[in-house]
PDB file of N, CA and C in Angstrom:
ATOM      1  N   UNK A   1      15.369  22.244 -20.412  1.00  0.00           N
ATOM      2  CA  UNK A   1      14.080  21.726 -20.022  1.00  0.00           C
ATOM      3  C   UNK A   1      14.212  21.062 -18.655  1.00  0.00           C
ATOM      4  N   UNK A   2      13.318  21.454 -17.541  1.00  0.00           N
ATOM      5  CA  UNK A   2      13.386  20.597 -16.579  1.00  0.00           C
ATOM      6  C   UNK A   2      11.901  19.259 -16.527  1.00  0.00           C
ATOM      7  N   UNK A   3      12.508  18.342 -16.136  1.00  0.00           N
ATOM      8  CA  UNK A   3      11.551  17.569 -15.780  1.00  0.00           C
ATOM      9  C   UNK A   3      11.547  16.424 -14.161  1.00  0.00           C
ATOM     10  N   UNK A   4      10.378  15.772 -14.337  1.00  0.00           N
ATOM     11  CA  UNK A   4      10.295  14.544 -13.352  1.00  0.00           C
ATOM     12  C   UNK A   4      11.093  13.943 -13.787  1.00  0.00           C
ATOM     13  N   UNK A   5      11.473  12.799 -13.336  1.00  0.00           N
ATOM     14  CA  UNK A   5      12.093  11.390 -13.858  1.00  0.00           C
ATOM     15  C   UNK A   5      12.205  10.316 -12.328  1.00  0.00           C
ATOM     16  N   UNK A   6      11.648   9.242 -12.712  1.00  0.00           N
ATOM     17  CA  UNK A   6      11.690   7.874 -11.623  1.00  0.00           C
ATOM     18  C   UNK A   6      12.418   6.534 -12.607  1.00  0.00           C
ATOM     19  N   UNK A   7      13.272   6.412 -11.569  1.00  0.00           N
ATOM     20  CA  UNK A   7      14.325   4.982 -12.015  1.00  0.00           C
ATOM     21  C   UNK A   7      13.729   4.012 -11.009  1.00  0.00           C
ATOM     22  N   UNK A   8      13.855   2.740 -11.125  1.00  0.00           N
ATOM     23  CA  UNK A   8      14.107   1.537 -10.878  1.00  0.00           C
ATOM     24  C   UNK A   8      15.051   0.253 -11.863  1.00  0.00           C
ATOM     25  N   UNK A   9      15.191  -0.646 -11.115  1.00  0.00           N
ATOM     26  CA  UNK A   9      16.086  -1.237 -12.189  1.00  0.00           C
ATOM     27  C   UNK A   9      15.161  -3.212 -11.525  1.00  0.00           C
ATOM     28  N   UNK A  10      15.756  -3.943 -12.087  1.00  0.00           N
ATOM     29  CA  UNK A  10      15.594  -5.571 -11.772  1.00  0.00           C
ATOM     30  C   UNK A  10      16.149  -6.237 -12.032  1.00  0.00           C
ATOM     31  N   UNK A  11      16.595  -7.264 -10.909  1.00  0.00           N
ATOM     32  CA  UNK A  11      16.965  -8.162 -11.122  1.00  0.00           C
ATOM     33  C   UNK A  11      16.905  -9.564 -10.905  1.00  0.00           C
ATOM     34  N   UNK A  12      17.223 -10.429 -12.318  1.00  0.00           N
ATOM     35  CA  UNK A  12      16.546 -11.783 -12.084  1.00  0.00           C
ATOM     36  C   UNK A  12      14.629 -11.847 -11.591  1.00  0.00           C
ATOM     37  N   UNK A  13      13.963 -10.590 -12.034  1.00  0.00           N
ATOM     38  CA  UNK A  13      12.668 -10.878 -12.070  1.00  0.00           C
ATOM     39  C   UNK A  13      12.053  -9.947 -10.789  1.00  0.00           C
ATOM     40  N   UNK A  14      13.174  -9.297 -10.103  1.00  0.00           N
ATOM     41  CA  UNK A  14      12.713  -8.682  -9.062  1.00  0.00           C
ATOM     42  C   UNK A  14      12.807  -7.337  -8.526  1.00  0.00           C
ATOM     43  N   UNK A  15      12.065  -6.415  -8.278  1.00  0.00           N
ATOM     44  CA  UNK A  15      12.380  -5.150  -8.363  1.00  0.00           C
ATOM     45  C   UNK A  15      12.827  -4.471  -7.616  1.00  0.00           C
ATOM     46  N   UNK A  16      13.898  -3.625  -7.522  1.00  0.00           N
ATOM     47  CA  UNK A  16      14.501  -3.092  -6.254  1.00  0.00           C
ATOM     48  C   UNK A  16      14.661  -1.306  -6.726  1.00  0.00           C
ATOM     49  N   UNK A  17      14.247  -0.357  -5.142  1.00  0.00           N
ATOM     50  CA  UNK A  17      14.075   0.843  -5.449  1.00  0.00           C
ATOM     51  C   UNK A  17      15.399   1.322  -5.502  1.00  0.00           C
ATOM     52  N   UNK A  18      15.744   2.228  -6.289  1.00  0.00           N
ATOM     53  CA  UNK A  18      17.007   3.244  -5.698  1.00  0.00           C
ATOM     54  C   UNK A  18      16.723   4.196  -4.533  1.00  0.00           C
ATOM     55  N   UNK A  19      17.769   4.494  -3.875  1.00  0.00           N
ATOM     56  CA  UNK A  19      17.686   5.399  -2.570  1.00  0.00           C
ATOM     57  C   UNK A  19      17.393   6.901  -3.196  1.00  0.00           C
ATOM     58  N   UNK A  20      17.092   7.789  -2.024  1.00  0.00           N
ATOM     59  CA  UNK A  20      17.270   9.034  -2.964  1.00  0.00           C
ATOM     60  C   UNK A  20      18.411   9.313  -3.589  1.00  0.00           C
ATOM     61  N   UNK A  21      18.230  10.044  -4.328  1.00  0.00           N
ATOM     62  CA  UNK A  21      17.060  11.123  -4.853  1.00  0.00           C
ATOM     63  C   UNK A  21      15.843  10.454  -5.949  1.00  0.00           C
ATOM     64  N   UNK A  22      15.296   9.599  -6.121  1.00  0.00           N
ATOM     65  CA  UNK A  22      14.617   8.951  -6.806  1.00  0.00           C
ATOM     66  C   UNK A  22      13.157   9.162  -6.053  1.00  0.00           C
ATOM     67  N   UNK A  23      12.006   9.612  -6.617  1.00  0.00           N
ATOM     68  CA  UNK A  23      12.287  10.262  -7.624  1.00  0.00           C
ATOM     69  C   UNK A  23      12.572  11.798  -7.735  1.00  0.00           C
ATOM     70  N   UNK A  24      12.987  12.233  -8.668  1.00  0.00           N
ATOM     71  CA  UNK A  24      13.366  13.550  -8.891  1.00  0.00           C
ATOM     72  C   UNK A  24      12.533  14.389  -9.578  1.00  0.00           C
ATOM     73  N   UNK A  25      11.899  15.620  -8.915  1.00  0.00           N
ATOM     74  CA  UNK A  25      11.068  16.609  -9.559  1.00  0.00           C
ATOM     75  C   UNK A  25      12.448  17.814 -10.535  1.00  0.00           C
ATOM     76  N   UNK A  26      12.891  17.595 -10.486  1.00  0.00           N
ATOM     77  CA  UNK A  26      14.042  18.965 -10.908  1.00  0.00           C
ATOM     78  C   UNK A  26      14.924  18.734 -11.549  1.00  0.00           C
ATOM     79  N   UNK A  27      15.103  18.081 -12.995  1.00  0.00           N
ATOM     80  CA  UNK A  27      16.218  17.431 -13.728  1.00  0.00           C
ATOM     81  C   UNK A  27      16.229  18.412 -14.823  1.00  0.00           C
ATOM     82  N   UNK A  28      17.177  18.958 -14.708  1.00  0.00           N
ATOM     83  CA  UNK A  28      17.147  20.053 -16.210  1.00  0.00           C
ATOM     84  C   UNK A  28      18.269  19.318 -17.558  1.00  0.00           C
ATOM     85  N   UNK A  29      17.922  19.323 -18.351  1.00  0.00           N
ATOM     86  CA  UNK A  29      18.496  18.444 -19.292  1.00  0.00           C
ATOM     87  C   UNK A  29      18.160  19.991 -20.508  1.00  0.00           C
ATOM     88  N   UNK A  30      19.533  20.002 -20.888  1.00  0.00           N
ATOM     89  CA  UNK A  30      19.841  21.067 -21.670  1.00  0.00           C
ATOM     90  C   UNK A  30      19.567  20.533 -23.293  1.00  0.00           C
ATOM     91  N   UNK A  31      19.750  21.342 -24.181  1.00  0.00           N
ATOM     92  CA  UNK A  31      19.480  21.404 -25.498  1.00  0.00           C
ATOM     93  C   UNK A  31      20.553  19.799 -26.110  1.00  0.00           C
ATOM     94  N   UNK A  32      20.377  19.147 -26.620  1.00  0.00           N
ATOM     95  CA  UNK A  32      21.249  18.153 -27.283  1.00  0.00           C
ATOM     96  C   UNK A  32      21.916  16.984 -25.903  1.00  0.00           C
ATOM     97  N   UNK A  33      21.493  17.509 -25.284  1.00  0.00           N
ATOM     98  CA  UNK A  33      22.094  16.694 -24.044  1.00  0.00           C
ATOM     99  C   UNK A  33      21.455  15.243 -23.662  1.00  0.00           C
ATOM    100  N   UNK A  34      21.903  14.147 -23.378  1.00  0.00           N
ATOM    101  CA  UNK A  34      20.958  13.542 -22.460  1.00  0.00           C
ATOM    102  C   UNK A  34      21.647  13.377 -21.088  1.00  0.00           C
ATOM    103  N   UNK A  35      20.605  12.268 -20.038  1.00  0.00           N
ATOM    104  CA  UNK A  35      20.678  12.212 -18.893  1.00  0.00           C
ATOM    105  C   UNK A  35      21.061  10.917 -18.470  1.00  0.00           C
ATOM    106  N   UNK A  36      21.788  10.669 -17.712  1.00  0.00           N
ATOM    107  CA  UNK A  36      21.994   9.077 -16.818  1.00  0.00           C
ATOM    108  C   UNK A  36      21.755   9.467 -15.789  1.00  0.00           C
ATOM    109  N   UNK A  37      20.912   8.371 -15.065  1.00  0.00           N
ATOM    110  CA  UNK A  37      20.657   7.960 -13.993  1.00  0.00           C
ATOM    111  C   UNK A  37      21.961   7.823 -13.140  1.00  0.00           C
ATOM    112  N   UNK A  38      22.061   8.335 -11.715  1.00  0.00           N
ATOM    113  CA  UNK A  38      23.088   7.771 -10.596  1.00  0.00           C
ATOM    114  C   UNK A  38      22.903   6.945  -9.948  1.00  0.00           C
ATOM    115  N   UNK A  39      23.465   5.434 -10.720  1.00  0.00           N
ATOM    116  CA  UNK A  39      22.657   4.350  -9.803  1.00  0.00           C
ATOM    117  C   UNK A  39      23.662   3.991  -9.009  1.00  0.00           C
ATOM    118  N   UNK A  40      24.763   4.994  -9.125  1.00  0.00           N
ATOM    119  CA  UNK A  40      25.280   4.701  -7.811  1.00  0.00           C
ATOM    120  C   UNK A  40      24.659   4.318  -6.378  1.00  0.00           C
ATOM    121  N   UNK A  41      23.504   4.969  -6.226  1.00  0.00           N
ATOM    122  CA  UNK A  41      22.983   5.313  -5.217  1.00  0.00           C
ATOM    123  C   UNK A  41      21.568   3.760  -4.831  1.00  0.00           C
ATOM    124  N   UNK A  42      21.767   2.957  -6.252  1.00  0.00           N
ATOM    125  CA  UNK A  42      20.904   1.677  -5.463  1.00  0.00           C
ATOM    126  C   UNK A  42      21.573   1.078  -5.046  1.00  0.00           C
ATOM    127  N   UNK A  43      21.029   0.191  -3.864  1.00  0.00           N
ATOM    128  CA  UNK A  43      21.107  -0.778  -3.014  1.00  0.00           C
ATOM    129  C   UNK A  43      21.154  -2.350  -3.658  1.00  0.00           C
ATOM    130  N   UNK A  44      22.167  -3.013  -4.345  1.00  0.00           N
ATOM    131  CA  UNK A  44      22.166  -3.656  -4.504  1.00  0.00           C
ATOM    132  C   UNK A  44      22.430  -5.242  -3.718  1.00  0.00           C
ATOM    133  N   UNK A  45      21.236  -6.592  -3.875  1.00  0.00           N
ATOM    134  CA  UNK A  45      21.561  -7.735  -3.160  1.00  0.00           C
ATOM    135  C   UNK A  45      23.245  -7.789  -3.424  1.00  0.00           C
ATOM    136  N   UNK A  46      23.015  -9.364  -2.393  1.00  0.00           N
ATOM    137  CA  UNK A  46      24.838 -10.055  -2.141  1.00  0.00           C
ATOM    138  C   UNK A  46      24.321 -11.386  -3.471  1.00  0.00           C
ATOM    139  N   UNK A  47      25.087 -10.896  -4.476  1.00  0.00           N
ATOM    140  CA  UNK A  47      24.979 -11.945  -6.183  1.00  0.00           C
ATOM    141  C   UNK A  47      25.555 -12.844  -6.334  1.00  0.00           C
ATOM    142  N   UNK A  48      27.136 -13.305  -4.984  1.00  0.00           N
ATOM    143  CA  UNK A  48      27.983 -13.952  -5.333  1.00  0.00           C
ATOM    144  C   UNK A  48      27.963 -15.539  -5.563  1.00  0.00           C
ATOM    145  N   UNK A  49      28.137 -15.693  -6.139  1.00  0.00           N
ATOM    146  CA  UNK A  49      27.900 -17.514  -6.619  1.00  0.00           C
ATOM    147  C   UNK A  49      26.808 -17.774  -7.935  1.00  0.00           C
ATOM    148  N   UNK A  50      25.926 -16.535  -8.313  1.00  0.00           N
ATOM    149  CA  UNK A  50      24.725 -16.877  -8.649  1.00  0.00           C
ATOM    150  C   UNK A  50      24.740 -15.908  -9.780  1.00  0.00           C
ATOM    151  N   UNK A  51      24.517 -16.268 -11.320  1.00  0.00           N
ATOM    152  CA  UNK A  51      23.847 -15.386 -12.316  1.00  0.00           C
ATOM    153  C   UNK A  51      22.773 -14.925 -12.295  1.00  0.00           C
ATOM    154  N   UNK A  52      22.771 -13.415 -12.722  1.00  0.00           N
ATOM    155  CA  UNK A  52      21.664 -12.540 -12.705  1.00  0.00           C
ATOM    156  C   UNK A  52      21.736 -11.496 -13.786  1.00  0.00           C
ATOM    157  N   UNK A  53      20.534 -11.632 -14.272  1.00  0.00           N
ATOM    158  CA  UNK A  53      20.277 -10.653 -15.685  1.00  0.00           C
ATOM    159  C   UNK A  53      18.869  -9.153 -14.904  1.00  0.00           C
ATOM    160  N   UNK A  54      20.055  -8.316 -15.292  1.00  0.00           N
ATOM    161  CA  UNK A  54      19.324  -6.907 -14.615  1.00  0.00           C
ATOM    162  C   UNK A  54      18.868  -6.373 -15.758  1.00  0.00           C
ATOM    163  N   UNK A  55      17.971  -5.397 -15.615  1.00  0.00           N
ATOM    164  CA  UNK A  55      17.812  -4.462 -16.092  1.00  0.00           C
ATOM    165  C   UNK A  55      17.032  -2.981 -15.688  1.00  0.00           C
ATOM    166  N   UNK A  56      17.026  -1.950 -16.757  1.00  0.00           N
ATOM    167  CA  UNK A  56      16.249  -1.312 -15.688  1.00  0.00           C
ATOM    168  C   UNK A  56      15.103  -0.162 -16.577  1.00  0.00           C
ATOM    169  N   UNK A  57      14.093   0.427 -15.462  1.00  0.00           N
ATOM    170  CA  UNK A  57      13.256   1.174 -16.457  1.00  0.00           C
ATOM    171  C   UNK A  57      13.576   2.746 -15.788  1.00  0.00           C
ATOM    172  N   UNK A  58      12.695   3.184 -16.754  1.00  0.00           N
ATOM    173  CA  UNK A  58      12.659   4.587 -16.293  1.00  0.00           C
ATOM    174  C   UNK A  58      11.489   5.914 -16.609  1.00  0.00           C
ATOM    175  N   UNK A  59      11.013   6.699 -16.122  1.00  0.00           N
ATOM    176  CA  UNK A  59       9.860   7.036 -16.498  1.00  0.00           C
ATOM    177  C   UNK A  59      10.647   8.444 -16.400  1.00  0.00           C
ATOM    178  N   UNK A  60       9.555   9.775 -17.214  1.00  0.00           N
ATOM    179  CA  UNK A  60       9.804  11.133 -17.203  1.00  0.00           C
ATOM    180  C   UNK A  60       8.397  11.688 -17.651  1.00  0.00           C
ATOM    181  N   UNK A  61       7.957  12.765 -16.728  1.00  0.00           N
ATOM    182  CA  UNK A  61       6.936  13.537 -17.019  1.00  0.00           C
ATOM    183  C   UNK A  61       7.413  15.229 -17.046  1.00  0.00           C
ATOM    184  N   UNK A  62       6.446  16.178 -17.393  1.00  0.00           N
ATOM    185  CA  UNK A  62       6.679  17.428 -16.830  1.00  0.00           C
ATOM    186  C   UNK A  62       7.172  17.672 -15.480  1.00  0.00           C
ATOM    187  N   UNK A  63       7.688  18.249 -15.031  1.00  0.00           N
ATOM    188  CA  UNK A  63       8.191  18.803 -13.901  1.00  0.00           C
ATOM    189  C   UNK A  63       6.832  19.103 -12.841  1.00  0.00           C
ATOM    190  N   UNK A  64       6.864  18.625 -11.644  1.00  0.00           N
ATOM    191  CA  UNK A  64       5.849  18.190 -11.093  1.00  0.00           C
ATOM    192  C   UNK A  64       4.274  17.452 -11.454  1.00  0.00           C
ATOM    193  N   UNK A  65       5.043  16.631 -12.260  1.00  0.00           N
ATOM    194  CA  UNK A  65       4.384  15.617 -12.807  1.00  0.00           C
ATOM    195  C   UNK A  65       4.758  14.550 -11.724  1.00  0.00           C
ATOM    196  N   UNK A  66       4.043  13.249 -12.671  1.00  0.00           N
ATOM    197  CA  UNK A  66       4.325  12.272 -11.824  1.00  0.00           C
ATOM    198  C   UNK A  66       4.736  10.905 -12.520  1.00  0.00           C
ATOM    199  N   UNK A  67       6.255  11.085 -12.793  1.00  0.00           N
ATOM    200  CA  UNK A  67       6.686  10.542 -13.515  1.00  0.00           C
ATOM    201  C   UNK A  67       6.710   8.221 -13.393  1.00  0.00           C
ATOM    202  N   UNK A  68       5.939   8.095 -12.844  1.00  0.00           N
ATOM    203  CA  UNK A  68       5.487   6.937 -12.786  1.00  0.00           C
ATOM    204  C   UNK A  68       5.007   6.366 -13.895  1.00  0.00           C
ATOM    205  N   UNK A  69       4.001   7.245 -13.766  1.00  0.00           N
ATOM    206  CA  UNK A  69       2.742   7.537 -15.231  1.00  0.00           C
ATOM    207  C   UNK A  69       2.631   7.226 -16.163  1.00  0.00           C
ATOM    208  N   UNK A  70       4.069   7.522 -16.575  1.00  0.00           N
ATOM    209  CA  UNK A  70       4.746   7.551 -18.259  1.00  0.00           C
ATOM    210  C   UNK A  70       4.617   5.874 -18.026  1.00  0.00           C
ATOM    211  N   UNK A  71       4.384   5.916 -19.846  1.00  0.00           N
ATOM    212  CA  UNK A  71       5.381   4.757 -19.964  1.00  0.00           C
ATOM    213  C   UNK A  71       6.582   3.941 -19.652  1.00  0.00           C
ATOM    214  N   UNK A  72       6.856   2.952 -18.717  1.00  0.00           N
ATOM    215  CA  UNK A  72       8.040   2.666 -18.651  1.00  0.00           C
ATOM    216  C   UNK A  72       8.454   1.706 -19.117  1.00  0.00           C
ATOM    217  N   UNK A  73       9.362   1.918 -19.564  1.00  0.00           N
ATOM    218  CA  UNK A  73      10.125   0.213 -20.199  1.00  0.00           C
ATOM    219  C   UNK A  73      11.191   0.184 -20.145  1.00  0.00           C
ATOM    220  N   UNK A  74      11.262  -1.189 -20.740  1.00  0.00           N
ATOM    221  CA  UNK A  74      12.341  -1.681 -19.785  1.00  0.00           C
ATOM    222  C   UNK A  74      13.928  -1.452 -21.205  1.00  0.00           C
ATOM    223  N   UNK A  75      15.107  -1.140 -20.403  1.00  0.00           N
ATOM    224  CA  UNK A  75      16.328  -1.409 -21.113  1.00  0.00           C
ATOM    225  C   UNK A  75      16.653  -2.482 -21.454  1.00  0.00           C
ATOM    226  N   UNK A  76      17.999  -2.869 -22.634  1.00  0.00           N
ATOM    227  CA  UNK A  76      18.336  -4.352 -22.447  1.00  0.00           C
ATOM    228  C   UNK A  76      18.927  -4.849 -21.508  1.00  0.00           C
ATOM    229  N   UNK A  77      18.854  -6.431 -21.431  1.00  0.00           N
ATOM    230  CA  UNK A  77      19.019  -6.501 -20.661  1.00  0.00           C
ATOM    231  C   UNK A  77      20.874  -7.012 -19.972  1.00  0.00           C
ATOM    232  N   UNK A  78      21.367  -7.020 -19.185  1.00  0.00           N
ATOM    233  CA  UNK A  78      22.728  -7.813 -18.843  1.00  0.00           C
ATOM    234  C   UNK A  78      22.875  -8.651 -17.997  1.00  0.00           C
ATOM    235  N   UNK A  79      23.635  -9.664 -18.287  1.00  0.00           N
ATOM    236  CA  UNK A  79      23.818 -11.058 -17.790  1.00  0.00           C
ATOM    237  C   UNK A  79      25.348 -10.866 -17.039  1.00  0.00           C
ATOM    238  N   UNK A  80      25.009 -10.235 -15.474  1.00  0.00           N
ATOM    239  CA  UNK A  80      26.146 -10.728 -14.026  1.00  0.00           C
ATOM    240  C   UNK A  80      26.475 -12.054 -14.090  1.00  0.00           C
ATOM    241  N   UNK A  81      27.643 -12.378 -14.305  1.00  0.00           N
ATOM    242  CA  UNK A  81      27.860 -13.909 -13.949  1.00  0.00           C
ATOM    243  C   UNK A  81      28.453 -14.460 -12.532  1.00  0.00           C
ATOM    244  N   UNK A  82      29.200 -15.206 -12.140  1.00  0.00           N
ATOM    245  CA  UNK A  82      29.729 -15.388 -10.569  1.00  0.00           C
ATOM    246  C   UNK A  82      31.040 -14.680 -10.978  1.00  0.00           C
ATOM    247  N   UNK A  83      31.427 -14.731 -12.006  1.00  0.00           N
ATOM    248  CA  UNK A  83      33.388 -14.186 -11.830  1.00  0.00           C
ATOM    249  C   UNK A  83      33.436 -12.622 -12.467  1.00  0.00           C
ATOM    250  N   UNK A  84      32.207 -12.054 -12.552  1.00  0.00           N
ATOM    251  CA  UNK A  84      32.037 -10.789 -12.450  1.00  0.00           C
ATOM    252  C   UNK A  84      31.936 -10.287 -13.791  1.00  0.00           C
ATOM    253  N   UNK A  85      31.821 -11.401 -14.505  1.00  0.00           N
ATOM    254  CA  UNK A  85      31.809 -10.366 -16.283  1.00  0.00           C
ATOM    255  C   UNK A  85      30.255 -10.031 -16.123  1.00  0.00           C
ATOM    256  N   UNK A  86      30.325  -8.945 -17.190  1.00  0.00           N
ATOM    257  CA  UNK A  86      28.801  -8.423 -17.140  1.00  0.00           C
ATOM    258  C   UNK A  86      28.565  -8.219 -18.477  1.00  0.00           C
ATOM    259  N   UNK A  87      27.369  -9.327 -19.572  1.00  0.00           N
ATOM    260  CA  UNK A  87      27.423  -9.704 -20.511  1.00  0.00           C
ATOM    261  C   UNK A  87      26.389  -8.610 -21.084  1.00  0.00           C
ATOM    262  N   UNK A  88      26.147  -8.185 -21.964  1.00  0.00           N
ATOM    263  CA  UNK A  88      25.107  -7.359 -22.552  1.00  0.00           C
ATOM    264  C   UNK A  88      24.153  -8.047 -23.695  1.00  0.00           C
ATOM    265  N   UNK A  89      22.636  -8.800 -23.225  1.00  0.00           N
ATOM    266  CA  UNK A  89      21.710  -9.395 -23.820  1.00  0.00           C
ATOM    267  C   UNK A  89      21.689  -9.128 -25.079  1.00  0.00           C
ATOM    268  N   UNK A  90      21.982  -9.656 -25.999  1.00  0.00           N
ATOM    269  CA  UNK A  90      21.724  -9.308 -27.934  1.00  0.00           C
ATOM    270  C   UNK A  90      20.091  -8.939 -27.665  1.00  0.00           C
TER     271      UNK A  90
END
């Protein structure tokens, strides 16, 4: 199946875009399969000294759709601390 799909993610309350390829008209996601996002590719602030709880959403429509649209919601969330552990919100 191919589809749309648009990522963003947040942190500490604030929203930041990923670079391209976001969003993507052309994601083929095969039978039993799923998909991750390459968030390699966001731009993340300078965090150091300061806790921050990210998270992120994500939308998918038909293939030249407009995957905004969809519903998005949000993942759980994780807690960056200053010495780099990265806690996962119960």
């Amino acid at each position: 199946m191919a589809v749309a799909v648009w990522v963003e993610y947040w942190m500490t309350k604030r929203r930041y875009d990923c670079s391209s390829p976001f969003p993507q008209d052309h994601v083929v996601i095969g039978p039993g399969e799923t998909w991750s996002s390459p968030l390699g590719n966001c731009v993340l602030p300078d965090i150091k000294g300061e806790t921050h709880r990210v998270q992120s959403r994500a939308g998918v429509s038909e293939e030249g759709g407009n995957p905004r649209n969809s519903r998005l919601e949000f993942s759980r969330g994780v807690d960056i601390y200053p010495d780099g552990r990265a806690v996962p919100v119960p």
